[in-house]
Protein backbone atom coordinates (compact mmCIF):
# COMPACT_ATOMS: atom_id res chain seq x y z
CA UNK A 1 -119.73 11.26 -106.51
CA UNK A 2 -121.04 14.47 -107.91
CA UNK A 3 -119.30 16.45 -110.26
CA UNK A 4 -119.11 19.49 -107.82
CA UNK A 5 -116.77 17.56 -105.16
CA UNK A 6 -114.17 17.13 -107.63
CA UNK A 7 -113.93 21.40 -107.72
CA UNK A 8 -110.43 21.53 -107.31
CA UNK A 9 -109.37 17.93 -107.20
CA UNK A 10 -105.64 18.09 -109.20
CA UNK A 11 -106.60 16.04 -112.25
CA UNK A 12 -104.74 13.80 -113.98
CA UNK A 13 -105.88 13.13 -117.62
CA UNK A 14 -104.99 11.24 -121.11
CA UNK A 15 -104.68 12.95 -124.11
CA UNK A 16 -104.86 11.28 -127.42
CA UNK A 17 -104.56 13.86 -130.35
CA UNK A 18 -107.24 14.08 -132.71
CA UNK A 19 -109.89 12.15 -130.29
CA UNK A 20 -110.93 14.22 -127.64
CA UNK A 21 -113.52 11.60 -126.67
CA UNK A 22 -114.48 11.32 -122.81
CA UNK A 23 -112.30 14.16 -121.62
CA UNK A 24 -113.61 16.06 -123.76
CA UNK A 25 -117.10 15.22 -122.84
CA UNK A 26 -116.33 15.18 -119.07
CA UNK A 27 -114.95 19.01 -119.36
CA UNK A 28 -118.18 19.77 -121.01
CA UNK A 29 -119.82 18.44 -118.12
CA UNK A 30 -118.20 20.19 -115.45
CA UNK A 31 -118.07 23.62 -116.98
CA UNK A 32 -122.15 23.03 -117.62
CA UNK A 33 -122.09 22.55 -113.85
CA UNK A 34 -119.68 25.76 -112.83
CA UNK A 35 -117.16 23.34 -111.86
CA UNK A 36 -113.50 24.56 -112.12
CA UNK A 37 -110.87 21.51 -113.43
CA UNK A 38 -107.33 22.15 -112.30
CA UNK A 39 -105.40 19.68 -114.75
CA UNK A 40 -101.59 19.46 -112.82
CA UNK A 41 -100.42 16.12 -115.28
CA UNK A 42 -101.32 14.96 -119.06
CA UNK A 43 -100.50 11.41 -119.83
CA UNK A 44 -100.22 9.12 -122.78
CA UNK A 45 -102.19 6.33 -121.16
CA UNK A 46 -104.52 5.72 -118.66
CA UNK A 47 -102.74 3.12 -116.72
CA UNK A 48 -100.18 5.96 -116.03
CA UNK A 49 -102.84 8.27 -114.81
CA UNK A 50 -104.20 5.33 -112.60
CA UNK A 51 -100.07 4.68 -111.42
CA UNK A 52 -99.97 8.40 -111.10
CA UNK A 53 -103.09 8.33 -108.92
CA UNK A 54 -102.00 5.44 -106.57
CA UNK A 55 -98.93 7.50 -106.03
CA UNK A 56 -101.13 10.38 -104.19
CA UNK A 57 -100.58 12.64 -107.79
CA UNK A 58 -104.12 13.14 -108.31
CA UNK A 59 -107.61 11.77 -109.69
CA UNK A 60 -108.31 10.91 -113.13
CA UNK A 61 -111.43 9.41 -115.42
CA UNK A 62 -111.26 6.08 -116.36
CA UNK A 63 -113.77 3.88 -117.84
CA UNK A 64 -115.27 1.33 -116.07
CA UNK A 65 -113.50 -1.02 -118.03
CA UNK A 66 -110.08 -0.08 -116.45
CA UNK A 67 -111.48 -0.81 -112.40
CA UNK A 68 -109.07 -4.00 -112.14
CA UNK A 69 -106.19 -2.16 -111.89
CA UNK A 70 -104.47 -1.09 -109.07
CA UNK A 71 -107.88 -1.85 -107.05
CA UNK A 72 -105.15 -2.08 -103.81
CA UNK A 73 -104.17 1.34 -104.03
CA UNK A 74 -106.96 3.46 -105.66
CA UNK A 75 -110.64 3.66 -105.34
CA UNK A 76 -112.90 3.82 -107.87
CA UNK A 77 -116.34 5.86 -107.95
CA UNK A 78 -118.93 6.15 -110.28
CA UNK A 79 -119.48 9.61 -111.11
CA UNK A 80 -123.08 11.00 -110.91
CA UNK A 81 -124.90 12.02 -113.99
CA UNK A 82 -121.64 10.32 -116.00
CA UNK A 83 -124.47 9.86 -119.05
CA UNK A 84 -123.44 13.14 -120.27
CA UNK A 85 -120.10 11.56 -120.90
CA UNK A 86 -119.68 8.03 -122.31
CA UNK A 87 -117.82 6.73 -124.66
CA UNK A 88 -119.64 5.35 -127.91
CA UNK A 89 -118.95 1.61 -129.00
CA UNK A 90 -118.10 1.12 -132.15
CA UNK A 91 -118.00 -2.86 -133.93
CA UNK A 92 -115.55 -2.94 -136.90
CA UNK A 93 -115.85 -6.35 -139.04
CA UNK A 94 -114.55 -6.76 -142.56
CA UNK A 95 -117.44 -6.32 -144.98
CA UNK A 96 -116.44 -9.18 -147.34
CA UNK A 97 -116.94 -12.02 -145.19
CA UNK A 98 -119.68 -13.44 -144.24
CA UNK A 99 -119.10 -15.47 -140.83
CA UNK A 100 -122.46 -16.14 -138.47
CA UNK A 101 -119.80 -16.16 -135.38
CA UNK A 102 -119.50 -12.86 -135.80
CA UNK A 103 -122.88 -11.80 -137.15
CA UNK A 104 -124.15 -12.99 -134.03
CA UNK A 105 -121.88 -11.66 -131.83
CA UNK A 106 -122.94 -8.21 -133.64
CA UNK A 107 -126.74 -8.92 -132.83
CA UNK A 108 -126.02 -9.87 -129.03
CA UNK A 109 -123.62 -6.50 -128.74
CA UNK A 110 -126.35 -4.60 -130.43
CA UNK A 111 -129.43 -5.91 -128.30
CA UNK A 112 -127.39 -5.27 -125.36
CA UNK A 113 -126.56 -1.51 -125.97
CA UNK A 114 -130.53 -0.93 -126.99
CA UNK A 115 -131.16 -2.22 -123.42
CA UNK A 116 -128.10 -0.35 -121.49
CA UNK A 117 -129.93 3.28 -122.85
CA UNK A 118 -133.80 2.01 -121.95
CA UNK A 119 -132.02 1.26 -118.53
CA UNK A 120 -132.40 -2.34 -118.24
């Protein structure tokens, strides 16, 4: 779906103070594009916005992460040219300890992201 047929779509987003993330990134997108928001609801969490959606109140921006819910009620697109808006991955470990289970699982989530951005 491109980011001009959601002109005037009432939007339903998440706020979390002091991490604009996403949002942030997807309003940046649609005012590069000319495309108005009209924000009717803020919420505290997204599975409120998806509720909120399901109950006719609007659409909102999830990650893809978040498609299981309500799958009976909603539908869920991919929005086009969404690169200009993703949400960084961060891997916190404790720096003191040394175990390979997780050094490897660093490597593999590492090698994985390097092939996500060439496109694999």
């Amino acid at each position: 779906m491109s980011l001009k047929r959601l002109a005037g779509e009432p939007f339903i987003f998440v706020r979390r103070p002091g991490a604009a993330g996403m949002y942030a990134d997807f309003v940046r997108a649609c005012e590069a594009q000319g495309v108005q928001l009209r924000v009717v609801d803020e919420v505290p969490r997204m599975v409120t916005a998806i509720n909120l959606v399901a109950a006719g109140g609007g659409v909102t921006l999830v990650p893809a992460s978040m498609q299981c819910y309500q799958q009976e009620s909603v539908r869920y697109c991919r929005v086009a040219g969404d690169e200009a808006f993703r949400a960084p991955l961060h891997i916190v470990t404790k720096s003191a300890v040394r175990n390979p289970a997780v050094e490897r699982f660093r490597e593999t989530v590492l090698v994985f992201a390097e092939r996500s951005r060439e496109g694999y």
